[in-house]
C-alpha atoms as a PDB file:
ATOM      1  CA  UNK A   1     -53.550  47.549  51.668  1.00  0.00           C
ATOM      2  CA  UNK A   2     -50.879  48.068  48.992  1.00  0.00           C
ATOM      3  CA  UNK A   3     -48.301  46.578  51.156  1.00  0.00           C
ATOM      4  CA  UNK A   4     -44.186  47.705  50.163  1.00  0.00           C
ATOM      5  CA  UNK A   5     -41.244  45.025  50.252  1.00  0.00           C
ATOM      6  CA  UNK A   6     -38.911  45.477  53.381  1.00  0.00           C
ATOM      7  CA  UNK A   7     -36.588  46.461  50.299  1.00  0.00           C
ATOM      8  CA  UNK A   8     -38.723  49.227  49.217  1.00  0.00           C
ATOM      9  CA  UNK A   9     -38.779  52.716  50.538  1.00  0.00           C
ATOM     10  CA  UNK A  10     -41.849  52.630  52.024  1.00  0.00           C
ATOM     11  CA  UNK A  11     -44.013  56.109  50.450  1.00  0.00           C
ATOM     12  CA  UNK A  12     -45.142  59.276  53.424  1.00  0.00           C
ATOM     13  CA  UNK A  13     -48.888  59.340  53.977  1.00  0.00           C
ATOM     14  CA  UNK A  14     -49.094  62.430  51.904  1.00  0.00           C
ATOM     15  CA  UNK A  15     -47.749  60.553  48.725  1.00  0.00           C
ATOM     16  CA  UNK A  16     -50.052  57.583  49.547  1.00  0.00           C
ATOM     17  CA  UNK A  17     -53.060  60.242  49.056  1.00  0.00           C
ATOM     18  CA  UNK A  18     -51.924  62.162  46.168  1.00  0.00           C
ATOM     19  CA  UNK A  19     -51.367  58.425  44.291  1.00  0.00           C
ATOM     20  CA  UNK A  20     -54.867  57.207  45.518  1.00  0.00           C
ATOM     21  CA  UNK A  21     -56.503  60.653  44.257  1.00  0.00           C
ATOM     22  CA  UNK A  22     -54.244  60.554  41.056  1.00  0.00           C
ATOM     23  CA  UNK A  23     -55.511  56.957  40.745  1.00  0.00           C
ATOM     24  CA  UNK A  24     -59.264  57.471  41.485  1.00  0.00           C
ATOM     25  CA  UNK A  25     -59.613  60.207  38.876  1.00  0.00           C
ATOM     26  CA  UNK A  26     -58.182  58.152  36.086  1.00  0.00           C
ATOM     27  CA  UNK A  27     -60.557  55.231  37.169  1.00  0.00           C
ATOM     28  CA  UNK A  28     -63.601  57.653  36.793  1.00  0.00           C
ATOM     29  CA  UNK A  29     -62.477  59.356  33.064  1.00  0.00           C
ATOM     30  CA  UNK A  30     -62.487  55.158  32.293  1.00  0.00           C
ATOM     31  CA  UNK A  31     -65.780  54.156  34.013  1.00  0.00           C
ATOM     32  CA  UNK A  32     -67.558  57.364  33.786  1.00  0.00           C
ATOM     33  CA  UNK A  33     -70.823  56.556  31.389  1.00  0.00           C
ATOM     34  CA  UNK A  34     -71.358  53.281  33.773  1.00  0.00           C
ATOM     35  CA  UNK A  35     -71.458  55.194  36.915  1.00  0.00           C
ATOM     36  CA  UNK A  36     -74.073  57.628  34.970  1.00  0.00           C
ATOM     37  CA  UNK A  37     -76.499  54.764  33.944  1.00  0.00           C
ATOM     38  CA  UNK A  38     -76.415  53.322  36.978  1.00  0.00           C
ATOM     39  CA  UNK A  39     -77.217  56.293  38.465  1.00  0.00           C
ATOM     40  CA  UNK A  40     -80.630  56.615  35.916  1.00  0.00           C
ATOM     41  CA  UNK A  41     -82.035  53.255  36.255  1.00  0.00           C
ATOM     42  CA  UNK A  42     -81.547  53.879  40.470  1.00  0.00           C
ATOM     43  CA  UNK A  43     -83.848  56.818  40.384  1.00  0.00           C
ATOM     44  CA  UNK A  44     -86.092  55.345  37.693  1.00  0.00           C
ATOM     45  CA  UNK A  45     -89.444  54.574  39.169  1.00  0.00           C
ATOM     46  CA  UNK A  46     -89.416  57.590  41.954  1.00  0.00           C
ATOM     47  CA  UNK A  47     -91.188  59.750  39.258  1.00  0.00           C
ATOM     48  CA  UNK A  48     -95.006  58.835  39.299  1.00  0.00           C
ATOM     49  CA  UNK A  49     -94.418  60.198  35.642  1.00  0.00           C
ATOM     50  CA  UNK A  50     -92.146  57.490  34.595  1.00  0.00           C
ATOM     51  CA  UNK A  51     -94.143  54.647  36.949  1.00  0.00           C
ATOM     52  CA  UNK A  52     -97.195  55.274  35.302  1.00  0.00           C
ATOM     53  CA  UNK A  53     -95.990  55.187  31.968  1.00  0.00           C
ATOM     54  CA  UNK A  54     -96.235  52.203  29.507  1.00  0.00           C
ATOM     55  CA  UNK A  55     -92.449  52.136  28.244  1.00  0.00           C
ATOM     56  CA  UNK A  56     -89.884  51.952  31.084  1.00  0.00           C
ATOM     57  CA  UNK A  57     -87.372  54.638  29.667  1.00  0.00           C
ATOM     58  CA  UNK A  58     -84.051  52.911  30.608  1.00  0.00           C
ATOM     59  CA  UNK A  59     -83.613  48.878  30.072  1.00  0.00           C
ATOM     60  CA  UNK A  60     -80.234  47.875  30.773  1.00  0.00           C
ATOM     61  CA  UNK A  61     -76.957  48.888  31.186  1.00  0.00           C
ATOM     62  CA  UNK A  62     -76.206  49.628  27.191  1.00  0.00           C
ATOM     63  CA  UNK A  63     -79.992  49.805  26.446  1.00  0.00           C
ATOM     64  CA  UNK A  64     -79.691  53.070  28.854  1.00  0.00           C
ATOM     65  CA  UNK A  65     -76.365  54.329  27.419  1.00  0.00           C
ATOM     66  CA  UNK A  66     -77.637  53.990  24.087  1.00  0.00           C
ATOM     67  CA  UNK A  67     -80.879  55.840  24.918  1.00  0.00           C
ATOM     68  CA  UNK A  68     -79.029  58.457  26.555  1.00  0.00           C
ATOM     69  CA  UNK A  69     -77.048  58.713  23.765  1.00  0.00           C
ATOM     70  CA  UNK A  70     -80.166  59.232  21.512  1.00  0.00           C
ATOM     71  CA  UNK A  71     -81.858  61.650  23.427  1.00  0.00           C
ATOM     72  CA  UNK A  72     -79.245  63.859  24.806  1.00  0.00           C
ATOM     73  CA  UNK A  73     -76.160  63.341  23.131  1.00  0.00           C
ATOM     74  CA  UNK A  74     -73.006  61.344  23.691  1.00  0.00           C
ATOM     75  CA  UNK A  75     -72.108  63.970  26.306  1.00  0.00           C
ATOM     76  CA  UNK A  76     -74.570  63.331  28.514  1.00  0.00           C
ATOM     77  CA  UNK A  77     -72.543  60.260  29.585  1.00  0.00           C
ATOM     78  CA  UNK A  78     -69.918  62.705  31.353  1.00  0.00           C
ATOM     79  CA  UNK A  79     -72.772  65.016  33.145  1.00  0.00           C
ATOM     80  CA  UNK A  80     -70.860  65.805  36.453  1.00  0.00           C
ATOM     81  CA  UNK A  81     -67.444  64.730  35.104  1.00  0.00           C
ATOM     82  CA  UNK A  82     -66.463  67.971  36.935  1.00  0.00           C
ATOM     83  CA  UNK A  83     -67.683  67.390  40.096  1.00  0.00           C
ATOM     84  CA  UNK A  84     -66.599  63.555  40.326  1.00  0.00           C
ATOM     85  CA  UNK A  85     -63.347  64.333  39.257  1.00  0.00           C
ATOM     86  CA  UNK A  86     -63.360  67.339  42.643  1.00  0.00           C
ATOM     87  CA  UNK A  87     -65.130  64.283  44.627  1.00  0.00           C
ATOM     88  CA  UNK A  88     -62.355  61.874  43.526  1.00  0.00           C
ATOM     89  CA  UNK A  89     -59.374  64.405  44.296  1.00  0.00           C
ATOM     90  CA  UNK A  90     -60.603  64.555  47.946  1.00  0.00           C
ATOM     91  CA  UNK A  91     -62.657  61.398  48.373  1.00  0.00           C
ATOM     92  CA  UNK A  92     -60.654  59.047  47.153  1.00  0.00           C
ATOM     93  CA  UNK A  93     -57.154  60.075  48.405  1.00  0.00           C
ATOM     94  CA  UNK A  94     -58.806  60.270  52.022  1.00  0.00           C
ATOM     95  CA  UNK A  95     -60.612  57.062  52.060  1.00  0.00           C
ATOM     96  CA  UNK A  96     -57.932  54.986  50.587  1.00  0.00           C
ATOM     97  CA  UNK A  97     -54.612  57.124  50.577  1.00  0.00           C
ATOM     98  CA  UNK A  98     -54.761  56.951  54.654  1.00  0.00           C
ATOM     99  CA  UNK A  99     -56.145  53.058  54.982  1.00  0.00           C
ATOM    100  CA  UNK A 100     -52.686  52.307  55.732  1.00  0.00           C
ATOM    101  CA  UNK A 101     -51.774  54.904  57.837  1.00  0.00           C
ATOM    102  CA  UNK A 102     -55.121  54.128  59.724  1.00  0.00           C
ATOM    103  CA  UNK A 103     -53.791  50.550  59.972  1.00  0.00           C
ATOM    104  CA  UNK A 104     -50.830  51.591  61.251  1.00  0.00           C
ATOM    105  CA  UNK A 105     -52.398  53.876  63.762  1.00  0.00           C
ATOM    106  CA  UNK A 106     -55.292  51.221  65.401  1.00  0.00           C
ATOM    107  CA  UNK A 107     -52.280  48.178  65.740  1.00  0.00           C
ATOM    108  CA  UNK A 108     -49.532  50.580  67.053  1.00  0.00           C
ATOM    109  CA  UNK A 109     -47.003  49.773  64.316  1.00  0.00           C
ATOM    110  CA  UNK A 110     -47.099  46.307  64.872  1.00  0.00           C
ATOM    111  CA  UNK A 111     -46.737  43.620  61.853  1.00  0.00           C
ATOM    112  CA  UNK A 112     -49.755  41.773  62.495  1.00  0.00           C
ATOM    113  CA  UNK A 113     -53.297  43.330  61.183  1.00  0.00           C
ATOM    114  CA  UNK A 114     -56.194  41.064  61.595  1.00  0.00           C
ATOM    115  CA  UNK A 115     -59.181  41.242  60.378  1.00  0.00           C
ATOM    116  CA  UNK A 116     -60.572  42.916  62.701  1.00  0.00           C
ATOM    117  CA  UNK A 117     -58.427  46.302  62.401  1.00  0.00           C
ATOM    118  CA  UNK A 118     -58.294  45.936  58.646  1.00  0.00           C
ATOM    119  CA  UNK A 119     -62.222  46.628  58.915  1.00  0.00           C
ATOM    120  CA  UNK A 120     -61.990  49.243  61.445  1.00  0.00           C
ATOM    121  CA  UNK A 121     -59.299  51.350  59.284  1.00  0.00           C
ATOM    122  CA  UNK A 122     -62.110  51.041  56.311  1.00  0.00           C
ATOM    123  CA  UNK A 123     -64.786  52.493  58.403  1.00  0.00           C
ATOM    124  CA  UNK A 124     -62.809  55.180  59.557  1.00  0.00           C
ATOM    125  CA  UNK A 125     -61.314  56.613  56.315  1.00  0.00           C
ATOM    126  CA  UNK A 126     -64.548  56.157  54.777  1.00  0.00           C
ATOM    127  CA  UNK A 127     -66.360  58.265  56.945  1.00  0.00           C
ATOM    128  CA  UNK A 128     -63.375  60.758  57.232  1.00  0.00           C
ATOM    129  CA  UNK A 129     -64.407  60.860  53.268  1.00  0.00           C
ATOM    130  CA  UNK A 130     -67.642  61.254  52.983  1.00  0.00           C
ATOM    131  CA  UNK A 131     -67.582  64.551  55.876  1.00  0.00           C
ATOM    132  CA  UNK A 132     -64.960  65.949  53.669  1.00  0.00           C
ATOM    133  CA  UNK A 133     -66.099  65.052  50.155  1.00  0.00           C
ATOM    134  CA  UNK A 134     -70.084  65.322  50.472  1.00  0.00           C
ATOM    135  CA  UNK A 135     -71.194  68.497  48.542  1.00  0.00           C
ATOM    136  CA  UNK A 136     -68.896  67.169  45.653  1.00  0.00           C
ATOM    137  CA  UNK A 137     -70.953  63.868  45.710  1.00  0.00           C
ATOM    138  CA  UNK A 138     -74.130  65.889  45.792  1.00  0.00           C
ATOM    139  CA  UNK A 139     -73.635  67.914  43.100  1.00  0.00           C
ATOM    140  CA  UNK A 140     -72.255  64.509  40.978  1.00  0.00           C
ATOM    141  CA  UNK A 141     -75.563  62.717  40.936  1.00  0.00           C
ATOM    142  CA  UNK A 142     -77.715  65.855  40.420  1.00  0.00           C
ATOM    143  CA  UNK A 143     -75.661  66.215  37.143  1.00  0.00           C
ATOM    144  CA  UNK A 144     -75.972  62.533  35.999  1.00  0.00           C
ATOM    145  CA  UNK A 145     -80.024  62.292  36.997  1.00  0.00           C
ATOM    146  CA  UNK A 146     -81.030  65.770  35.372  1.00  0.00           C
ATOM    147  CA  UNK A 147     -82.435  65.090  31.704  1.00  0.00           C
ATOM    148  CA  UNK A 148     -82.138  68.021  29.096  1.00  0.00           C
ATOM    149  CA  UNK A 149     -85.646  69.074  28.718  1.00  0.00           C
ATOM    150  CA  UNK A 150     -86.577  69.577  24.922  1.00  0.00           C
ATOM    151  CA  UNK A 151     -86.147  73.334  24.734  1.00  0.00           C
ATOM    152  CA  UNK A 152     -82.395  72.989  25.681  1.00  0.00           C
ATOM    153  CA  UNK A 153     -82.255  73.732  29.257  1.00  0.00           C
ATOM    154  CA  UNK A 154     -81.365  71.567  32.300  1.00  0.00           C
ATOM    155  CA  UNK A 155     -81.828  71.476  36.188  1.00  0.00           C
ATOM    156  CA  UNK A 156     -78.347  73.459  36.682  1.00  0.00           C
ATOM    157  CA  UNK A 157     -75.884  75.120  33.598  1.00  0.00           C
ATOM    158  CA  UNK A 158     -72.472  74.278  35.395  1.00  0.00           C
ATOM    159  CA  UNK A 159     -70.979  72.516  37.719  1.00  0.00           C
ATOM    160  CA  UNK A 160     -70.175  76.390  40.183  1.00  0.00           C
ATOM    161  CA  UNK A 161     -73.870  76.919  39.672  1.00  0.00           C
ATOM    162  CA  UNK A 162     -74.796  73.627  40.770  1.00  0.00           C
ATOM    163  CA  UNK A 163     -73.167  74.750  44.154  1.00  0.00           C
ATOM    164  CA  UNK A 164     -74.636  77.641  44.224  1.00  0.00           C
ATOM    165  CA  UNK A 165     -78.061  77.271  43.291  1.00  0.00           C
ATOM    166  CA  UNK A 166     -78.266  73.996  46.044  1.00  0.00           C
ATOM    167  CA  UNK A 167     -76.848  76.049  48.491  1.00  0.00           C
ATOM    168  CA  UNK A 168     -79.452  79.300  47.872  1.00  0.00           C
ATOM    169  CA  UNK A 169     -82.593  76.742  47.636  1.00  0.00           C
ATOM    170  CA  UNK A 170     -82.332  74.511  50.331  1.00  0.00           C
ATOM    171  CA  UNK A 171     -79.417  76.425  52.225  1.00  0.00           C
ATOM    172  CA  UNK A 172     -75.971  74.847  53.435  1.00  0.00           C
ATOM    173  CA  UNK A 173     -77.242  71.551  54.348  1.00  0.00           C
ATOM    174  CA  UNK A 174     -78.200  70.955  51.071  1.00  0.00           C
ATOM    175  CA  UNK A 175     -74.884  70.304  50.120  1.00  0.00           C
ATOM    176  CA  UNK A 176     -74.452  67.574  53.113  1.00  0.00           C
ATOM    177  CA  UNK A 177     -77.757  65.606  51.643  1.00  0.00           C
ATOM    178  CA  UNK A 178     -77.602  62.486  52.665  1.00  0.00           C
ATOM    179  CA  UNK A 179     -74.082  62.251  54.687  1.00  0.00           C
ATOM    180  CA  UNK A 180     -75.670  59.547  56.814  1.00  0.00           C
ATOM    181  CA  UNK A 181     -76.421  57.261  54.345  1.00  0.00           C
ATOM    182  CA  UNK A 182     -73.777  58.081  52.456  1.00  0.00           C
ATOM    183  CA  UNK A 183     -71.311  57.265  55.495  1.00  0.00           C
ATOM    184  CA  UNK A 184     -73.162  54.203  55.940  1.00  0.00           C
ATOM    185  CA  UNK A 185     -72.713  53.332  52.645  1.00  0.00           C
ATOM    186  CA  UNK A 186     -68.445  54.311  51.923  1.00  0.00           C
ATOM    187  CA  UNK A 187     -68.392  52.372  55.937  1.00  0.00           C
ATOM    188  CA  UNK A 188     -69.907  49.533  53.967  1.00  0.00           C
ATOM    189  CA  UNK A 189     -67.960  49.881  50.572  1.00  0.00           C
ATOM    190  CA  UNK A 190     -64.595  50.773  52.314  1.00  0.00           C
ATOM    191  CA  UNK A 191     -64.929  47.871  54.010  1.00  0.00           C
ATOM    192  CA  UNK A 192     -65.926  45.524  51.218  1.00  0.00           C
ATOM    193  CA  UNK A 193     -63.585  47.053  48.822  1.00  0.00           C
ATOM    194  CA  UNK A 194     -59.822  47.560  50.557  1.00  0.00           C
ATOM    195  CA  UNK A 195     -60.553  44.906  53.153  1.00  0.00           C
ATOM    196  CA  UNK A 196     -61.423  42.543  49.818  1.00  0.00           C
ATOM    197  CA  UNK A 197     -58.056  44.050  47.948  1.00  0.00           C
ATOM    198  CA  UNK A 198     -56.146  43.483  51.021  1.00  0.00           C
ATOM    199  CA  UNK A 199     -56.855  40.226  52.309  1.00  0.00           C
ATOM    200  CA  UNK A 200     -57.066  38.426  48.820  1.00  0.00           C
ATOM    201  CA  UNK A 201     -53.774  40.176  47.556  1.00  0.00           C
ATOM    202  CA  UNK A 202     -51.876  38.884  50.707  1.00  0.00           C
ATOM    203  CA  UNK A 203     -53.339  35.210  50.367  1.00  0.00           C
ATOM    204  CA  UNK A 204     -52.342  35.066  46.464  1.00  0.00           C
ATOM    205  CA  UNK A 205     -48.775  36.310  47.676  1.00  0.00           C
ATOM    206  CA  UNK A 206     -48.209  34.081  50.806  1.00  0.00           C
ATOM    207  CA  UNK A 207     -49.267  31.445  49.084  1.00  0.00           C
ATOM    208  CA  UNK A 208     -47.196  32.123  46.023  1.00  0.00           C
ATOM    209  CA  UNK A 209     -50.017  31.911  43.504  1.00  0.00           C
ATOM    210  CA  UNK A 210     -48.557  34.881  41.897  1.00  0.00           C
ATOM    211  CA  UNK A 211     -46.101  37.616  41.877  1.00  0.00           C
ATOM    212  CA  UNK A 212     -46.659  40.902  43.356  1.00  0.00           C
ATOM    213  CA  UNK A 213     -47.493  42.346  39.865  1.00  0.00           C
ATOM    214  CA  UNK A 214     -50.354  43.020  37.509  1.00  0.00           C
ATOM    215  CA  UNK A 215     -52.235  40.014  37.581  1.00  0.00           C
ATOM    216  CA  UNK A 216     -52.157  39.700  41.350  1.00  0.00           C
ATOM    217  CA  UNK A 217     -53.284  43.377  41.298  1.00  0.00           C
ATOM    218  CA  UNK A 218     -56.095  42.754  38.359  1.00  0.00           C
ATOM    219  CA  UNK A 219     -57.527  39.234  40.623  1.00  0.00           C
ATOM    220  CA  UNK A 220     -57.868  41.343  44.004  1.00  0.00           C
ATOM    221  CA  UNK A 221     -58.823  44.412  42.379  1.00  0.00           C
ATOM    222  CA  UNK A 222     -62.085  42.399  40.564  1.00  0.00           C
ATOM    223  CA  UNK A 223     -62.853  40.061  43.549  1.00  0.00           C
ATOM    224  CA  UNK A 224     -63.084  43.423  45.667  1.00  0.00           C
ATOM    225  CA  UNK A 225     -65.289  44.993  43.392  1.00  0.00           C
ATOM    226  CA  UNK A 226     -67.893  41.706  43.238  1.00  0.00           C
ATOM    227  CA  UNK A 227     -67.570  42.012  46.722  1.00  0.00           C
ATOM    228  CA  UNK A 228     -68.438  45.181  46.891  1.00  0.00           C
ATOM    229  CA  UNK A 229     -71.208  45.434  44.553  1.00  0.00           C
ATOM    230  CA  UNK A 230     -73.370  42.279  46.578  1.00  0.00           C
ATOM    231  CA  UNK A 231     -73.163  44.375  50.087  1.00  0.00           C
ATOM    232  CA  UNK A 232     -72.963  48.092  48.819  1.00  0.00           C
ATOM    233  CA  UNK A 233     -76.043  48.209  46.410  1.00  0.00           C
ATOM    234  CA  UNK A 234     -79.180  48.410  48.935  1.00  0.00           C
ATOM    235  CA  UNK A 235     -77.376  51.512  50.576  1.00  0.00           C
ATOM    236  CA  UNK A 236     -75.957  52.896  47.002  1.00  0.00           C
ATOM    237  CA  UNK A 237     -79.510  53.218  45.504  1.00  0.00           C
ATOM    238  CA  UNK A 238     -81.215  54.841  49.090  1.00  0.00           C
ATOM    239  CA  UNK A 239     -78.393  57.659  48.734  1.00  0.00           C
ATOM    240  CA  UNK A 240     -78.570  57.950  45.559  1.00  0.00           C
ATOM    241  CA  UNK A 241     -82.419  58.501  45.328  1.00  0.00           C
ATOM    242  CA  UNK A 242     -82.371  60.947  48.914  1.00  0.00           C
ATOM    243  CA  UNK A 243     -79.355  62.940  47.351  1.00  0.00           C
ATOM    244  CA  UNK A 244     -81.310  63.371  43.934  1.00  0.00           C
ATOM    245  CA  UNK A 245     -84.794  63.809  45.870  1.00  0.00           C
ATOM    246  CA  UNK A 246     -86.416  67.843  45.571  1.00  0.00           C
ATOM    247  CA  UNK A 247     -86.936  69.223  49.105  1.00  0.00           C
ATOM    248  CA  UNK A 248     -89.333  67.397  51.159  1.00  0.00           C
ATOM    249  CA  UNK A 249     -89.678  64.631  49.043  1.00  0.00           C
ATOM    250  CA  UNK A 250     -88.148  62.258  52.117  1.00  0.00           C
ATOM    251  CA  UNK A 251     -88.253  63.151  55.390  1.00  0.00           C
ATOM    252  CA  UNK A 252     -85.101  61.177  56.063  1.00  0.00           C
ATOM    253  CA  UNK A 253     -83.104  58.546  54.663  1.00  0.00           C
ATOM    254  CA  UNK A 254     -84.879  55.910  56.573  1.00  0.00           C
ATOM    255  CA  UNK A 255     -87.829  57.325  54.862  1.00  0.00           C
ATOM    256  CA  UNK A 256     -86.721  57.380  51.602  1.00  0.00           C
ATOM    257  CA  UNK A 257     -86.001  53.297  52.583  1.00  0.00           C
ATOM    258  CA  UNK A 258     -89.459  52.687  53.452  1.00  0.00           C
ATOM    259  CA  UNK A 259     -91.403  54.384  50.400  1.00  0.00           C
ATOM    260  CA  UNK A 260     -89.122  52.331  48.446  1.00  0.00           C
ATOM    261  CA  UNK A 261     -89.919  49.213  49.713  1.00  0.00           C
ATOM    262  CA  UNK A 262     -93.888  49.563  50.149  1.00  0.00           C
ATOM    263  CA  UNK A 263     -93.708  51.487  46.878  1.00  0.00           C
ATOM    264  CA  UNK A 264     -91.329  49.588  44.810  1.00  0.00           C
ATOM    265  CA  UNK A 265     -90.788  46.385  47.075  1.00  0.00           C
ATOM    266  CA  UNK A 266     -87.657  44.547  48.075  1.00  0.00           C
ATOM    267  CA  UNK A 267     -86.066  44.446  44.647  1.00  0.00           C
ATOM    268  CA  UNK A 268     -86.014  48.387  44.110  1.00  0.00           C
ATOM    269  CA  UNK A 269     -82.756  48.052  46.202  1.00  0.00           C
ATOM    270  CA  UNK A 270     -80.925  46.419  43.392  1.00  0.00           C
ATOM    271  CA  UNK A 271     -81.736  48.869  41.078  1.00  0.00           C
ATOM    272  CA  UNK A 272     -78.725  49.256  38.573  1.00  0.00           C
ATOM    273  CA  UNK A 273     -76.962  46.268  39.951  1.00  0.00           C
ATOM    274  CA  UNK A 274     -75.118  45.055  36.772  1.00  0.00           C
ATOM    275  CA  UNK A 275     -74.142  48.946  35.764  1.00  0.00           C
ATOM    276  CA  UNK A 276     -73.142  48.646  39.652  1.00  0.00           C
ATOM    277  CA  UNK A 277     -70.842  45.230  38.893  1.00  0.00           C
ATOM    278  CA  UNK A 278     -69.486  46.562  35.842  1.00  0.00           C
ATOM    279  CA  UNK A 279     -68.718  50.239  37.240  1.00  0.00           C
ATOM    280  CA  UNK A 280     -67.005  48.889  40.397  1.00  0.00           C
ATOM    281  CA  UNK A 281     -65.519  45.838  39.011  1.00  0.00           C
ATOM    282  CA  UNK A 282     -63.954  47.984  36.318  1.00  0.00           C
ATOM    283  CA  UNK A 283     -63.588  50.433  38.517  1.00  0.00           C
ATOM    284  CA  UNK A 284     -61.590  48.501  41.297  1.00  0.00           C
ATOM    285  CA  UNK A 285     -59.531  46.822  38.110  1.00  0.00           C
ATOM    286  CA  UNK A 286     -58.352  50.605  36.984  1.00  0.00           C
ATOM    287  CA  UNK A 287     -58.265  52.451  39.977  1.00  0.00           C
ATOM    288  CA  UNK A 288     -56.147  49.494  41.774  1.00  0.00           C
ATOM    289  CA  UNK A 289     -53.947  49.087  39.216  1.00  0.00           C
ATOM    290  CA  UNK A 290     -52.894  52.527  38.499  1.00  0.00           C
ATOM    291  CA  UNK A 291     -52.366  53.138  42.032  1.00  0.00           C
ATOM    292  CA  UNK A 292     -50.005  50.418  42.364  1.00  0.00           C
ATOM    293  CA  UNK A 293     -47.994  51.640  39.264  1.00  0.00           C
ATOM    294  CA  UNK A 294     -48.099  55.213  40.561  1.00  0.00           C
ATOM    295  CA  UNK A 295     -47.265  53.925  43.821  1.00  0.00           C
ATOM    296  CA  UNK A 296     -43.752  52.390  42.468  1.00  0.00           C
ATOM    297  CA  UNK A 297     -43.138  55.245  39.729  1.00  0.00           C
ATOM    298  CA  UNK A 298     -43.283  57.757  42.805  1.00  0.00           C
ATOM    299  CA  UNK A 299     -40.617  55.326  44.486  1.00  0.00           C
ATOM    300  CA  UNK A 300     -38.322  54.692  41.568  1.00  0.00           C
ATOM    301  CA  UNK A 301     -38.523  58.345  40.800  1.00  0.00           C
ATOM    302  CA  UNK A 302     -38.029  59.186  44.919  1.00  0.00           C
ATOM    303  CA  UNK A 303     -35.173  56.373  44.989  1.00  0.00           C
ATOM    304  CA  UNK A 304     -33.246  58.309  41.949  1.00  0.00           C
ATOM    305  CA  UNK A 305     -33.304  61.542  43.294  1.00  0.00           C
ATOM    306  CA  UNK A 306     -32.291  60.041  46.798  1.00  0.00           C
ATOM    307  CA  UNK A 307     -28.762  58.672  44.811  1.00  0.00           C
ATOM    308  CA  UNK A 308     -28.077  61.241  43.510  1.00  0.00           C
END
């Protein structure tokens, strides 16, 4: 994905995941409030409360923000901060700290990647992820759905309480909600997002359209996350709706697809698309770009301590 110069020392698997985690949680402090009112305007129109109401709450990406910020307070914007910042730490450094050693592993060392592979190596870290990284994701969009009632008090107090209280009301598998669509989905996203990185960042390179550098990095990074955003979205709102959903609400996430489309229709699945496109592009921008410059502080500082 990242690929080294034959001149660089290239960085151990376990370096590659501690940059991409490092990376990922900086990306979220940035993008944070987008992810969270995306997150609102998915669920909006699942409560029969909301549907049948005159107003829709949330319009827009800053109309949302800004009614958030009305209503509950500018710290509303970081609910789950916690909890994406634990998802992040092990999500994140899985999914894409091991794309190249997944790479590596499915061509057998050999120089040549194609296509082909590239997408195969996506699929797998993604769902290596998700299995590893699910209650954290759980617990992450309960916190940025739940609205603080009038009185004060809110769906869970804390993130440890969150985990508890999920895992004492609808019992261990609670905290696995939705691990099928959400593979589906990081397959999908994976996929669309490294794949994207990696192919445009070695056609800008081998065609000399630009250094190995920033811009190079800030051009793949937001092509990945357009990308992304166009394939990802249909699957982003049914998990993030079946993950949010009270017990027995859906009886599945294929469910959950088909009461929003007789309910809702076809364009409930774009839900939050431009909070979508301007989390993931500015996501992708920060997340890419940090990792790279991680990447080659962890080599210059590796490289020192090797001469001396």
């Amino acid at each position: 994905m990242v690929g080294v110069k034959s001149t660089d020392l290239a960085p151990t698997a376990a370096v590659k995941v501690i940059e991409a985690g490092t990376a990922a949680c900086f990306a979220d402090l940035v993008t944070f409030p987008l992810d969270t009112a995306k997150v609102r305007l998915q669920i909006q129109g699942e409560s029969k409360a909301v549907k049948d109401s005159k107003a829709i709450k949330y319009k827009g990406v800053f109309g949302t923000i800004t009614t958030m910020v009305r209503t509950e307070g500018a710290r509303s914007l970081y609910n789950g901060l916690v909890a994406g910042l634990q998802r992040q730490m092990s999500f994140a450094s899985v999914r894409i700290g091991l794309y190249d050693s997944m790479k590596q592993f499915y061509t057998r060392g050999s120089d040549h990647v194609s296509i082909g592979t590239r997408l195969l190596a996506g699929c797998t870290t993604g769902a290596m992820a998700v299995i590893v990284a699910q209650p954290t994701d759980v617990v992450k969009v309960r916190f940025q759905a739940q609205v603080r009632l009038t009185d004060g008090s809110s769906r869970y107090s804390g993130t440890i309480d969150a985990y508890k209280t999920i895992a004492r009301n609808e019992g261990f598998r609670g905290l696995w909600k939705g691990t099928v669509p959400n593979i589906t989905r990081n397959a999908v996203v994976n996929c669309a997002e490294l794949v994207t990185y990696d192919l445009i960042k070695d056609l800008i390179l081998k065609y000399d359209l630009m250094t190995d550098n920033l811009p190079c990095h800030f051009t793949a990074a937001f092509s990945a996350g357009f990308c992304t955003t166009i394939v990802a979205s249909p699957i982003d709102v049914v998990k993030t709706r079946f993950m949010n959903s009270v017990a027995g609400q859906y009886s599945g996430a294929l469910n959950c697809t088909l009461t929003m489309l007789t309910k809702e229709g076809p364009t409930a699945f774009y839900k939050g698309f431009v909070p979508s496109f301007l989390r993931l592009g500015s996501w992708n921008i920060v997340m890419f770009v940090s990792y790279e410059q991680v990447k080659r502080a962890m080599m210059r500082a590796h490289q020192n301590w090797e001469s001396h």
